[in-house]
C-alpha atoms as a PDB file:
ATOM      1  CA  UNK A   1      69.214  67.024 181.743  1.00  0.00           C
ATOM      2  CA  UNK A   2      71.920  69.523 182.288  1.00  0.00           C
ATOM      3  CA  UNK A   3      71.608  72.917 184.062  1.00  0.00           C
ATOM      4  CA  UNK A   4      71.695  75.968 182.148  1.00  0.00           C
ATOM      5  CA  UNK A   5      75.177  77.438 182.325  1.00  0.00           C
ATOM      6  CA  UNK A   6      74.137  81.140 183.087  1.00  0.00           C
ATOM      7  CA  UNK A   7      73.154  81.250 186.727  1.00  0.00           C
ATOM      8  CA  UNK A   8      72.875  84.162 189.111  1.00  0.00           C
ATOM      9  CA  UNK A   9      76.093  85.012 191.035  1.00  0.00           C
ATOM     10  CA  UNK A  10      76.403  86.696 194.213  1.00  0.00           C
ATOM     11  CA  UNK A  11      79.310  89.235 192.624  1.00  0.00           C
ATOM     12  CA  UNK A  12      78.822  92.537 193.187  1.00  0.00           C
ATOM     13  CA  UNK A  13      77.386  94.403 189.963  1.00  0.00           C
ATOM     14  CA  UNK A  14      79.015  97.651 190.636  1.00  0.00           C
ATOM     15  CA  UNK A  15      82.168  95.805 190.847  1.00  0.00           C
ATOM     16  CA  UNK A  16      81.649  94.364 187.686  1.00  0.00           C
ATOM     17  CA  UNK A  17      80.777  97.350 185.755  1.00  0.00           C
ATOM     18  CA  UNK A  18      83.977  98.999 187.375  1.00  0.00           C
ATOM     19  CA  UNK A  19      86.357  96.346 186.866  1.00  0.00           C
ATOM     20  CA  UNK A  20      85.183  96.395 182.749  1.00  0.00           C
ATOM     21  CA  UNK A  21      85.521  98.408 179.921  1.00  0.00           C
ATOM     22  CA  UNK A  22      86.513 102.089 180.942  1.00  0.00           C
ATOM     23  CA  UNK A  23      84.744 103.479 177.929  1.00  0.00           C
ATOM     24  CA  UNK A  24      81.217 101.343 178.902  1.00  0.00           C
ATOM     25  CA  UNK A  25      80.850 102.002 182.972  1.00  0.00           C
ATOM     26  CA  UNK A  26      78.413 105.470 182.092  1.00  0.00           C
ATOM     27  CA  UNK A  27      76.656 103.852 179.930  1.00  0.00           C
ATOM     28  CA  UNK A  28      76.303 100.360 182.050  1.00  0.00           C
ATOM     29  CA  UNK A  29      75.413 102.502 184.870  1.00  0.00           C
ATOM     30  CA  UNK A  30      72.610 104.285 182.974  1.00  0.00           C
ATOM     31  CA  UNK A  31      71.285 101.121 181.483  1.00  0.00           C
ATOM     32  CA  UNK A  32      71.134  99.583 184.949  1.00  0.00           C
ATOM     33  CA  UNK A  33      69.027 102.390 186.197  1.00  0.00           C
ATOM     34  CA  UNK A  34      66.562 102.582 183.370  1.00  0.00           C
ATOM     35  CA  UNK A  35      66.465  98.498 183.403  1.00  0.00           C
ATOM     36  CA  UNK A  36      65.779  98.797 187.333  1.00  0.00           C
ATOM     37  CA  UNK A  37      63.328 100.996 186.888  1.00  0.00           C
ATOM     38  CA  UNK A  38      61.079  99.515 184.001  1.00  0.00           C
ATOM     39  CA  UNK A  39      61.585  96.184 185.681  1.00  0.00           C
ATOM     40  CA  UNK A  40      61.102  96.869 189.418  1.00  0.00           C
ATOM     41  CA  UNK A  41      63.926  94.251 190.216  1.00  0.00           C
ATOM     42  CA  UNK A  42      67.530  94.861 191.260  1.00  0.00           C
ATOM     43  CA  UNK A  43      70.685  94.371 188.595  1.00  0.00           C
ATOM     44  CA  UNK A  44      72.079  90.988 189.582  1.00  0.00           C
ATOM     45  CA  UNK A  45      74.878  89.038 187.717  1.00  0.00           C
ATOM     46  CA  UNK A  46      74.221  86.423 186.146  1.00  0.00           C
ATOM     47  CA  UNK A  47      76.909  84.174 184.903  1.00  0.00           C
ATOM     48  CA  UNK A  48      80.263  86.009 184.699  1.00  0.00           C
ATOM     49  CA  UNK A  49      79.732  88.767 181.981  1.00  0.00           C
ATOM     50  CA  UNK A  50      75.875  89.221 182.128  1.00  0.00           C
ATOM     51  CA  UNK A  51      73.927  92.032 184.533  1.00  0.00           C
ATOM     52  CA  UNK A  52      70.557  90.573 184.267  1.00  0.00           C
ATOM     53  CA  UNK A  53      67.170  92.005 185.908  1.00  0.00           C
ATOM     54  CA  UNK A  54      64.474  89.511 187.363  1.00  0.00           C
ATOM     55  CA  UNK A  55      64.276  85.669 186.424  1.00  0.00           C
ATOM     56  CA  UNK A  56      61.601  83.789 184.735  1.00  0.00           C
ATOM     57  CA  UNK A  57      61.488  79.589 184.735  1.00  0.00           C
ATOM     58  CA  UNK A  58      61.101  78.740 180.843  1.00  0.00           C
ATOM     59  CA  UNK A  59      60.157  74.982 179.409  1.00  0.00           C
ATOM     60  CA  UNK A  60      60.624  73.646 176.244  1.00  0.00           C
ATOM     61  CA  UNK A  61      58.780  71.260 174.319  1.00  0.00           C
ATOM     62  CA  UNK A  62      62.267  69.228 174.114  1.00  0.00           C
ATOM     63  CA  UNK A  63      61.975  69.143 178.073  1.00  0.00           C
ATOM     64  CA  UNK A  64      64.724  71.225 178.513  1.00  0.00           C
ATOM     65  CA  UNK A  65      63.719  73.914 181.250  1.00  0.00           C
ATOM     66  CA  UNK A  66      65.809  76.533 183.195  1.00  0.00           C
ATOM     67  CA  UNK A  67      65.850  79.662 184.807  1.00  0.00           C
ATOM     68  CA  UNK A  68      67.312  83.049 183.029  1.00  0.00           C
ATOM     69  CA  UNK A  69      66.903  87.053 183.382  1.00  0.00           C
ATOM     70  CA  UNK A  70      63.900  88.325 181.984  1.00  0.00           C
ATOM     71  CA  UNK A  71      66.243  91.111 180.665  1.00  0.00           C
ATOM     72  CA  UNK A  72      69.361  91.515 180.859  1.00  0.00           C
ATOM     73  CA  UNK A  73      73.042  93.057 178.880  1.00  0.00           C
ATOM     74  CA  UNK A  74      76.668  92.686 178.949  1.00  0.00           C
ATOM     75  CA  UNK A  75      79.285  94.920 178.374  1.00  0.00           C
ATOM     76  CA  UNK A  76      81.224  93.267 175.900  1.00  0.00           C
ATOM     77  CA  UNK A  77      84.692  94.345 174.643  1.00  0.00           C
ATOM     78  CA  UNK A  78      83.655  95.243 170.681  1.00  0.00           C
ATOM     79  CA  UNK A  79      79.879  96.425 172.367  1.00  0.00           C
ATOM     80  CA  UNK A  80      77.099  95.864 174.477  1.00  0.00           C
ATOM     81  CA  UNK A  81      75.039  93.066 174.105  1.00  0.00           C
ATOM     82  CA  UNK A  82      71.386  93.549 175.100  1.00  0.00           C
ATOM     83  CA  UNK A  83      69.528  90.457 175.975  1.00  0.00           C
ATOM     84  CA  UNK A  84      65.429  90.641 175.289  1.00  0.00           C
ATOM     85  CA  UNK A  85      63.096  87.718 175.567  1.00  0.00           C
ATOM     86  CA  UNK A  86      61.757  87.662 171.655  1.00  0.00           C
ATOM     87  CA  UNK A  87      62.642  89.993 168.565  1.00  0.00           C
ATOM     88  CA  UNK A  88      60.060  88.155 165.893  1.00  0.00           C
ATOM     89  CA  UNK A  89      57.019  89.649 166.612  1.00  0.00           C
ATOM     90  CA  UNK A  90      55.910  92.724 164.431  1.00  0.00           C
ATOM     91  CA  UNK A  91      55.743  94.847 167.422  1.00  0.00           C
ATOM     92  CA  UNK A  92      59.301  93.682 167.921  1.00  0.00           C
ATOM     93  CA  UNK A  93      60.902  94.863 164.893  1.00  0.00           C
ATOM     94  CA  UNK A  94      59.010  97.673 164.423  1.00  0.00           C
ATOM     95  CA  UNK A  95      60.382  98.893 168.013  1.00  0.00           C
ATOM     96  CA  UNK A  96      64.034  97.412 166.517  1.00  0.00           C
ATOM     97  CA  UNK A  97      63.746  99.237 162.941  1.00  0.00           C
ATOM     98  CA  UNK A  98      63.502 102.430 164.678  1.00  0.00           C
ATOM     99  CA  UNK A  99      65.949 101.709 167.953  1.00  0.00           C
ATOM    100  CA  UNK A 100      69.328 103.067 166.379  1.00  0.00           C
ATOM    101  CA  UNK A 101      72.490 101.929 165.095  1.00  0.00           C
ATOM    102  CA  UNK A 102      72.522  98.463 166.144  1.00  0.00           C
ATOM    103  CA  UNK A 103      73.293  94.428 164.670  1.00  0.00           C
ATOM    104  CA  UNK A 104      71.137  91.587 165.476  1.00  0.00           C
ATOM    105  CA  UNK A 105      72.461  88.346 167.047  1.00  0.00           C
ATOM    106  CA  UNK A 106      71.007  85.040 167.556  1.00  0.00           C
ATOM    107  CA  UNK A 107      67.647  84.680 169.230  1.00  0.00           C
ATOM    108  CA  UNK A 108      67.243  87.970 170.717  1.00  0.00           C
ATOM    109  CA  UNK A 109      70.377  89.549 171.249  1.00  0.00           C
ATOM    110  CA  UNK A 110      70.558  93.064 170.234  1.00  0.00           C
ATOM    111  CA  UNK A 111      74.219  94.520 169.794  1.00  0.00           C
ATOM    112  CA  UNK A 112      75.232  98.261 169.793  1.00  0.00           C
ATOM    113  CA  UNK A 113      78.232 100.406 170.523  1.00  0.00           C
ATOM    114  CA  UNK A 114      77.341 102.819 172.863  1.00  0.00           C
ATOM    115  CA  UNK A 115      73.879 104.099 174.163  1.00  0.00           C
ATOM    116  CA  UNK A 116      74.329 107.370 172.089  1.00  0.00           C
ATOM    117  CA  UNK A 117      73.706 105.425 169.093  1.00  0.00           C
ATOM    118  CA  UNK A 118      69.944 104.161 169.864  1.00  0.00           C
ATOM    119  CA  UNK A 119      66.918 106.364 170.730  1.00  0.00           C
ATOM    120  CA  UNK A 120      66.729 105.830 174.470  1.00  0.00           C
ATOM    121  CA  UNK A 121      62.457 106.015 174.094  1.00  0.00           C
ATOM    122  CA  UNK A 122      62.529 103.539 171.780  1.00  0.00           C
ATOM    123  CA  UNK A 123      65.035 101.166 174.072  1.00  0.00           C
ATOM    124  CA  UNK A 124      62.962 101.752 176.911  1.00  0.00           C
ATOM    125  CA  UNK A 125      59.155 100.602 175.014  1.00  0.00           C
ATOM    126  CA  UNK A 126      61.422  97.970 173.581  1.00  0.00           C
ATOM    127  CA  UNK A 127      62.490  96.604 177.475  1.00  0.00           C
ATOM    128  CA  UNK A 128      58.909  97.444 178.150  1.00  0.00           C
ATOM    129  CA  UNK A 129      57.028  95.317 175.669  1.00  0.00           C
ATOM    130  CA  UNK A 130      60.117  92.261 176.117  1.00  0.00           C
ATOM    131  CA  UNK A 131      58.527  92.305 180.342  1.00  0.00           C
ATOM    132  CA  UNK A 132      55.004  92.237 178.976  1.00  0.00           C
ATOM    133  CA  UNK A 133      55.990  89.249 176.817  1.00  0.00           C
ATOM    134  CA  UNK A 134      58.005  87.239 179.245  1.00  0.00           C
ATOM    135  CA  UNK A 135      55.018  87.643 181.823  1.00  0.00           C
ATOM    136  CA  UNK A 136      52.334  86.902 179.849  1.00  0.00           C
ATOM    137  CA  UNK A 137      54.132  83.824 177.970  1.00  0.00           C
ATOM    138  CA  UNK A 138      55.897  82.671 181.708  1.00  0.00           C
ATOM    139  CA  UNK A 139      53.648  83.541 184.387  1.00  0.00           C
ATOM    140  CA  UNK A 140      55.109  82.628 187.859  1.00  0.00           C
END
């Protein structure tokens, strides 16, 4: 069975941020601190493009298993991607009907151009509710 791709790194997230988009490092700065804070775990890279927060070991019934961030975004060229465990639930896409300018992705990938454009409340119940999940579904 193959690894998954996305892995953590040991480059430096500040770096990262700094070395990216111009037009993105205030707003990849502020999302690091609010995802630091709701998550209680450092900003970490993970893979080349993604600043993910925490890890969680997931198994599916195909056997496939890995490790990933339990939340995470990137800092894309055309936006940010935001990376949240589940977006199905009602709960979910309430929280995502009322989050702000924004384009869904596969699985649970949330895009938007700049943090001006979502209600930063409803991002942070959002992150919130996406820890509660990934604890309760993968406890350690």
């Amino acid at each position: 069975m193959s690894q998954n791709k996305t892995q953590p790194t040991a480059v430096s997230v500040e770096d990262f941020v700094r070395e990216s988009d111009p037009r993105k490092t205030d707003d990849s700065f502020q999302l690091i601190r609010i995802m630091e804070r709701l998550s209680g775990e450092p900003a970490t890279m993970w893979g080349p493009s993604i600043i993910g927060f925490g890890s969680y070991h997931y198994k599916y019934a195909s056997g496939r298993e890995g490790t990933m961030c339990k939340i995470g975004f990137s800092p894309g060229k055309s936006a940010f991607s935001l990376y949240v465990l589940h977006c199905d639930s009602e709960v979910e896409e309430a929280l995502i009907s009322r989050l702000g300018k924004i384009k869904m992705g596969q699985g649970a990938c949330i895009y938007f151009k700049k943090l001006s454009d979502l209600d930063l409340s409803v991002l942070e119940e959002l992150i919130s509710h996406s820890l509660a999940e990934t604890a309760r579904k993968y406890p350690d």
